[in-house]
PDB file of N, CA and C in Angstrom:
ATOM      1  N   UNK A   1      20.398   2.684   7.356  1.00  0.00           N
ATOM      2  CA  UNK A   1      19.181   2.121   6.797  1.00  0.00           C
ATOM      3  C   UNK A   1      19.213   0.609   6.980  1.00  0.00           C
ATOM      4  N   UNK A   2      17.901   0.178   7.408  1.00  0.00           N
ATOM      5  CA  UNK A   2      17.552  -1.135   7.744  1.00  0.00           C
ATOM      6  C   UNK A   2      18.117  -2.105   6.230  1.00  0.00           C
ATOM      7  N   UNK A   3      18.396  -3.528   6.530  1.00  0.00           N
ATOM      8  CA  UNK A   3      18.225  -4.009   5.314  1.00  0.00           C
ATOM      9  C   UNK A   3      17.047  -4.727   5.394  1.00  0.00           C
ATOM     10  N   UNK A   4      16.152  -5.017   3.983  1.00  0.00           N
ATOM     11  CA  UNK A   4      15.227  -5.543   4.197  1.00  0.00           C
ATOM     12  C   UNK A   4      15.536  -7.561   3.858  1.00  0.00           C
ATOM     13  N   UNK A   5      14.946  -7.873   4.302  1.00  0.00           N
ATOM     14  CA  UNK A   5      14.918  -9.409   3.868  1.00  0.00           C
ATOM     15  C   UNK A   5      13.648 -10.083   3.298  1.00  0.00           C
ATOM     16  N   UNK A   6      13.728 -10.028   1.801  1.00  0.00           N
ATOM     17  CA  UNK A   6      12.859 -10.483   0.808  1.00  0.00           C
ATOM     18  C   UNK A   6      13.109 -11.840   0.226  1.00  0.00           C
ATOM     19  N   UNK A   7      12.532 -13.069   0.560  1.00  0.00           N
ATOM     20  CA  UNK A   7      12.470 -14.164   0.190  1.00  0.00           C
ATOM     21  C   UNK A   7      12.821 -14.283  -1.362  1.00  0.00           C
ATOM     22  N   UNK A   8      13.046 -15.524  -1.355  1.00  0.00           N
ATOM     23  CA  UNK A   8      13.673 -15.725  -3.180  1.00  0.00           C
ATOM     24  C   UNK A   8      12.009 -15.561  -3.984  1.00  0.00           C
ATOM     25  N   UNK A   9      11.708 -16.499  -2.936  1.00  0.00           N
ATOM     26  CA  UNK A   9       9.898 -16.582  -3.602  1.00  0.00           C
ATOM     27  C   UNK A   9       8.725 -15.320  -3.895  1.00  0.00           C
ATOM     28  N   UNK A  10       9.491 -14.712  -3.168  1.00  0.00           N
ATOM     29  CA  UNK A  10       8.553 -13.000  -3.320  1.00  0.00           C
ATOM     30  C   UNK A  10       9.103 -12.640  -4.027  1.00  0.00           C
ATOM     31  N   UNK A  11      10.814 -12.438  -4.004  1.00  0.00           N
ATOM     32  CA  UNK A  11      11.244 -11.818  -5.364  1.00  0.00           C
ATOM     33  C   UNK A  11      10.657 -12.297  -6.563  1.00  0.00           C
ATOM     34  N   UNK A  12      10.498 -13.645  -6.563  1.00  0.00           N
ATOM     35  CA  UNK A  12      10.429 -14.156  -8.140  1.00  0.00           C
ATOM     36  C   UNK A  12       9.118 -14.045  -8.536  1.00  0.00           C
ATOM     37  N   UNK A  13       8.068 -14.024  -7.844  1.00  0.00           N
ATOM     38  CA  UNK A  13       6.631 -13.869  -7.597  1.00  0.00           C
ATOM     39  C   UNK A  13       6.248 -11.915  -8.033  1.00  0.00           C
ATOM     40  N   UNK A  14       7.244 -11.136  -7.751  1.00  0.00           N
ATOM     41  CA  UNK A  14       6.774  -9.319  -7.949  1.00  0.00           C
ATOM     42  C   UNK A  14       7.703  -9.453  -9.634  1.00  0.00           C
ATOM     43  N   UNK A  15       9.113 -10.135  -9.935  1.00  0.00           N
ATOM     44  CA  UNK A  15       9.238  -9.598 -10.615  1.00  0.00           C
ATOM     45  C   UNK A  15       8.204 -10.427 -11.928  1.00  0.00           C
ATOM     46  N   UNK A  16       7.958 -11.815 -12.018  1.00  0.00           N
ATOM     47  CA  UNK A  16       7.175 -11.944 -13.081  1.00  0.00           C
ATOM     48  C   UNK A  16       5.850 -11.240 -13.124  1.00  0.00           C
ATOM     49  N   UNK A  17       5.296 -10.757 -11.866  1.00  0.00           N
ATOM     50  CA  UNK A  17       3.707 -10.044 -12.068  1.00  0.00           C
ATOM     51  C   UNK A  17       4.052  -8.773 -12.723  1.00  0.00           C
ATOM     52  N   UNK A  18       4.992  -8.091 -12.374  1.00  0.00           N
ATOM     53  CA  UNK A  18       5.695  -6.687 -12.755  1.00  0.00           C
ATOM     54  C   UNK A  18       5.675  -7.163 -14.552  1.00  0.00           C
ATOM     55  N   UNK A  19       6.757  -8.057 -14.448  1.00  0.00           N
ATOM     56  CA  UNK A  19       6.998  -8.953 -15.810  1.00  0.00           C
ATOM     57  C   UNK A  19       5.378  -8.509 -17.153  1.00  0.00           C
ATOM     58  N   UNK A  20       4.456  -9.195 -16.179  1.00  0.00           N
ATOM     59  CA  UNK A  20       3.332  -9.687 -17.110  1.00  0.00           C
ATOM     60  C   UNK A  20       2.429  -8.206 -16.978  1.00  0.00           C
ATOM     61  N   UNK A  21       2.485  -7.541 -16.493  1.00  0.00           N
ATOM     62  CA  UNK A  21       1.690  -6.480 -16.477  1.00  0.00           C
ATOM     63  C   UNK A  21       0.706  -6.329 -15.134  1.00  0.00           C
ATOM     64  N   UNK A  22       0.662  -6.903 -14.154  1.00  0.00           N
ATOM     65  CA  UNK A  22      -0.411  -7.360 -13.380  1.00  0.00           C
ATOM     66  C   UNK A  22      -0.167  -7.179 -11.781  1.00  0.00           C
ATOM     67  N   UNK A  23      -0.793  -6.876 -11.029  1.00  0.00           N
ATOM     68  CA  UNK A  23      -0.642  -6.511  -9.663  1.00  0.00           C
ATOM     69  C   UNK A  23      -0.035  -7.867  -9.178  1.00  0.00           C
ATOM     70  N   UNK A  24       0.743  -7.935  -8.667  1.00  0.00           N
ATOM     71  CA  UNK A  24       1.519  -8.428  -7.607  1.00  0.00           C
ATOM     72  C   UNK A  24       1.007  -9.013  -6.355  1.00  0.00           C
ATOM     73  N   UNK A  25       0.521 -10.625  -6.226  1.00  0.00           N
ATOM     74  CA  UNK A  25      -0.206 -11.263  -4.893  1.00  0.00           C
ATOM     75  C   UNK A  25       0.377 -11.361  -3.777  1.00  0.00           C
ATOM     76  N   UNK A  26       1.673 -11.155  -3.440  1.00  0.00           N
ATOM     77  CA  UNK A  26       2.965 -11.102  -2.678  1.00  0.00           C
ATOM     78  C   UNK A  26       3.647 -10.146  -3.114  1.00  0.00           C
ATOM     79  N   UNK A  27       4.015  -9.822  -1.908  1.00  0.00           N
ATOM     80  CA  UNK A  27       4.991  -8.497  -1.830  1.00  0.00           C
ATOM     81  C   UNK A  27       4.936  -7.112  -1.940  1.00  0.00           C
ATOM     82  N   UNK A  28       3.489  -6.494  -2.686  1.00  0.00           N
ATOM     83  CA  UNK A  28       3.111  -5.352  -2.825  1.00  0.00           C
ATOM     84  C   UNK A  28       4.280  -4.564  -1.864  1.00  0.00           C
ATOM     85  N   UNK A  29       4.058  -4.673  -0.304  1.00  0.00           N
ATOM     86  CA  UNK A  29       4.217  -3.803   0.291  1.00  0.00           C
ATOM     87  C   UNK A  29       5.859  -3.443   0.537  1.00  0.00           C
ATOM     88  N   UNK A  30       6.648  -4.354  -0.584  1.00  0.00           N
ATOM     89  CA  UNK A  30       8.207  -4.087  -1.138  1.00  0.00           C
ATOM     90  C   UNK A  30       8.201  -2.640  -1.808  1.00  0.00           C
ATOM     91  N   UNK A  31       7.300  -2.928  -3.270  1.00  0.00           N
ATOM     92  CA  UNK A  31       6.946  -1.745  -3.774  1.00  0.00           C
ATOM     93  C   UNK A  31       6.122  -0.431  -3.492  1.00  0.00           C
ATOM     94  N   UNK A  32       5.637  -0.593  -2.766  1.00  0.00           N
ATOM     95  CA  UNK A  32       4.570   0.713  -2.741  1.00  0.00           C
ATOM     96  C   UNK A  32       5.378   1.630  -1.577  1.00  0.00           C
ATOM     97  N   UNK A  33       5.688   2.599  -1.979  1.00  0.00           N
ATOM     98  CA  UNK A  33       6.493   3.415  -1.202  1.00  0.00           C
ATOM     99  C   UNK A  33       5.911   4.888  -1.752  1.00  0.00           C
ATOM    100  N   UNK A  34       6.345   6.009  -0.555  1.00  0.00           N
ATOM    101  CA  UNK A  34       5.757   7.517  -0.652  1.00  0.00           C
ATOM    102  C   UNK A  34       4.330   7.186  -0.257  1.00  0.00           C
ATOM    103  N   UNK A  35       3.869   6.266   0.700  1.00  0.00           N
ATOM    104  CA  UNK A  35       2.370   6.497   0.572  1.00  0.00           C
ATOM    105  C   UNK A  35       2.130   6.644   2.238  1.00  0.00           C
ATOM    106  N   UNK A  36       2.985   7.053   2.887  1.00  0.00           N
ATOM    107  CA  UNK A  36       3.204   7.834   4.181  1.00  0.00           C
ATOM    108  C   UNK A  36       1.800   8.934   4.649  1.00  0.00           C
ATOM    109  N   UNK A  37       1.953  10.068   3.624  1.00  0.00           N
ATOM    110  CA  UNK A  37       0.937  10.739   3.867  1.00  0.00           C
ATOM    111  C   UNK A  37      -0.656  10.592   3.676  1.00  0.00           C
ATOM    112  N   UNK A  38      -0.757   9.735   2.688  1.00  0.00           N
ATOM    113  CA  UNK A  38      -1.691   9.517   2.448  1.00  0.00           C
ATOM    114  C   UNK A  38      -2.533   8.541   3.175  1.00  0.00           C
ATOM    115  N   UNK A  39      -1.423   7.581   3.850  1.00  0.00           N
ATOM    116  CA  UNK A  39      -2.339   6.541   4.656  1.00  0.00           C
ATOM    117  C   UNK A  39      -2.456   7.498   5.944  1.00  0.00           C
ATOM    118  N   UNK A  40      -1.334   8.100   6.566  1.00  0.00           N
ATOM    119  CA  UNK A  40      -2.406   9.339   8.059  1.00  0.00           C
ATOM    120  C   UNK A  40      -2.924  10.185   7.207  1.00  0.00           C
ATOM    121  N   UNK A  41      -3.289  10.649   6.420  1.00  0.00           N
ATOM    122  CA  UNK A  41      -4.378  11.175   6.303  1.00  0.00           C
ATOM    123  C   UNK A  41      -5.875  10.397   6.377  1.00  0.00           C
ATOM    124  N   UNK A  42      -5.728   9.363   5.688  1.00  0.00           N
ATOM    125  CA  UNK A  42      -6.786   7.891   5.694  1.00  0.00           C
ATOM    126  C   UNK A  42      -7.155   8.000   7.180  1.00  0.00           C
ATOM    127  N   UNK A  43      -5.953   7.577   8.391  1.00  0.00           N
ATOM    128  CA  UNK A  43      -6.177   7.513   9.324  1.00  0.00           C
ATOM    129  C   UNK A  43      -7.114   7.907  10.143  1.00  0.00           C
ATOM    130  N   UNK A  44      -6.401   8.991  10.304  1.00  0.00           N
ATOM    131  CA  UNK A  44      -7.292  11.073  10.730  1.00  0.00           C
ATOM    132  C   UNK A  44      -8.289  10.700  10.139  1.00  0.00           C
ATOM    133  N   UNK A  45      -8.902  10.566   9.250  1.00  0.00           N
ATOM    134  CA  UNK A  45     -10.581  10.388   9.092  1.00  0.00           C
ATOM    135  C   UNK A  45     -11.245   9.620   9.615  1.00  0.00           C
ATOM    136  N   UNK A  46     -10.711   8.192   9.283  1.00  0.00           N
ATOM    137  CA  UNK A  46     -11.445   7.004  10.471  1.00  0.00           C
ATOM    138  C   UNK A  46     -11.326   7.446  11.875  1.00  0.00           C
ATOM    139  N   UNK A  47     -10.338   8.168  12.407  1.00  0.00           N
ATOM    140  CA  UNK A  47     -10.488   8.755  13.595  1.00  0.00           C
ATOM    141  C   UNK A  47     -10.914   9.420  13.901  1.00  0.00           C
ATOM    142  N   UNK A  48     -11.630  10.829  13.045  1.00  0.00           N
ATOM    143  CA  UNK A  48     -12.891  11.499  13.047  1.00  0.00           C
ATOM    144  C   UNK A  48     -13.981  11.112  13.778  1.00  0.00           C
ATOM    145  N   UNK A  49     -13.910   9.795  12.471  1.00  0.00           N
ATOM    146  CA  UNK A  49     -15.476   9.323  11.902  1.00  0.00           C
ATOM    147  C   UNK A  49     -15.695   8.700  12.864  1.00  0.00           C
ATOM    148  N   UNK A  50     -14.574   8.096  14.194  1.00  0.00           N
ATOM    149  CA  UNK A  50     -15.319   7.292  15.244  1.00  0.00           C
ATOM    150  C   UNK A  50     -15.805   8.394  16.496  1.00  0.00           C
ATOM    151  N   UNK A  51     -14.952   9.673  16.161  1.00  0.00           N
ATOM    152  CA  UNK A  51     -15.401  10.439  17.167  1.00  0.00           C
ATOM    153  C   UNK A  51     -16.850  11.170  16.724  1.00  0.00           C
ATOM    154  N   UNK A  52     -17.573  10.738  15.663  1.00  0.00           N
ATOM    155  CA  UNK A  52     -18.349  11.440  15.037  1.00  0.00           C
ATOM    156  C   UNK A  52     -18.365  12.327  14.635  1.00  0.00           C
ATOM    157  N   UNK A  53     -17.529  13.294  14.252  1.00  0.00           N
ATOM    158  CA  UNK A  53     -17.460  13.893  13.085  1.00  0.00           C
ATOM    159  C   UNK A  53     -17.428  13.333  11.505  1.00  0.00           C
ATOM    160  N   UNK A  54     -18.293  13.935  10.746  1.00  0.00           N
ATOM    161  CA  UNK A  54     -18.315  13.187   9.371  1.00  0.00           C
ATOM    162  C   UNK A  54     -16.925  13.170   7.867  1.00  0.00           C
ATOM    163  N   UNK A  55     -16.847  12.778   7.351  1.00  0.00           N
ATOM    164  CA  UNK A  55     -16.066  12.877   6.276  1.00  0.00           C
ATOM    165  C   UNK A  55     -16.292  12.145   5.362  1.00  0.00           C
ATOM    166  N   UNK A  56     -15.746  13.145   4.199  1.00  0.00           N
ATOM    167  CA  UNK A  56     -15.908  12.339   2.956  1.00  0.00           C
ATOM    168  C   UNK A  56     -14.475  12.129   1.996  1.00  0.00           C
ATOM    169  N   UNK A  57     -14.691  11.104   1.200  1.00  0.00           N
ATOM    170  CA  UNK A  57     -13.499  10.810   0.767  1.00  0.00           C
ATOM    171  C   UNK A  57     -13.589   9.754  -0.606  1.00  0.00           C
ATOM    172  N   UNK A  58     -12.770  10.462  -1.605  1.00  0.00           N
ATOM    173  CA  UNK A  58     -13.164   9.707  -2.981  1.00  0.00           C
ATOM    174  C   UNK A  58     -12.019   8.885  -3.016  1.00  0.00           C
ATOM    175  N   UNK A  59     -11.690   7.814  -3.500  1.00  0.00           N
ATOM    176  CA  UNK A  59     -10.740   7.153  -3.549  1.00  0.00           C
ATOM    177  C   UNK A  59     -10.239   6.629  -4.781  1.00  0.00           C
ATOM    178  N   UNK A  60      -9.862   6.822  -5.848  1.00  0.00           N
ATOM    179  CA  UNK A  60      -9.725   6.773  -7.488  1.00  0.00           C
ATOM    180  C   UNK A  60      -8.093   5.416  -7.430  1.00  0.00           C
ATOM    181  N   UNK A  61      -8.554   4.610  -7.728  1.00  0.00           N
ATOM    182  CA  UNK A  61      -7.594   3.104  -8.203  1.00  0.00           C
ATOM    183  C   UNK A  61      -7.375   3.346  -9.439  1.00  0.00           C
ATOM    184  N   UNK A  62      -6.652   3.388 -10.081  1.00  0.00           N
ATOM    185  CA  UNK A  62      -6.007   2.886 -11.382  1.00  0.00           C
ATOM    186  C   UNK A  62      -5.776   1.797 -11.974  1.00  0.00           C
TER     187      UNK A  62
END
């Protein structure tokens, strides 16, 4: 496994947003993991949708 290299400044930047309750302006993409399937699936639709076939798709944020 790769190591990753995360700046002091991103670290300190995810853990106080984490800290305060609040999404994270830097670094998200440290944390957000398991979302593999869900972004090709995302994909596969925009790739549909340019071949014209239609789709629909609800998208619920928390």
């Amino acid at each position: 496994m790769a190591k990753l290299k995360i700046t002091k400044k991103v670290c300190t930047s995810l853990i106080n947003s984490l800290a305060a309750g609040v999404v994270p302006i830097t670094g998200l993409e440290q944390i957000a993991v398991g979302r593999e399937k869900e972004l090709n699936s995302l994909l596969q639709n925009l790739n549909d949708i340019a071949e014209g076939i239609a789709a629909f798709r609800f998208i619920i944020v928390n």
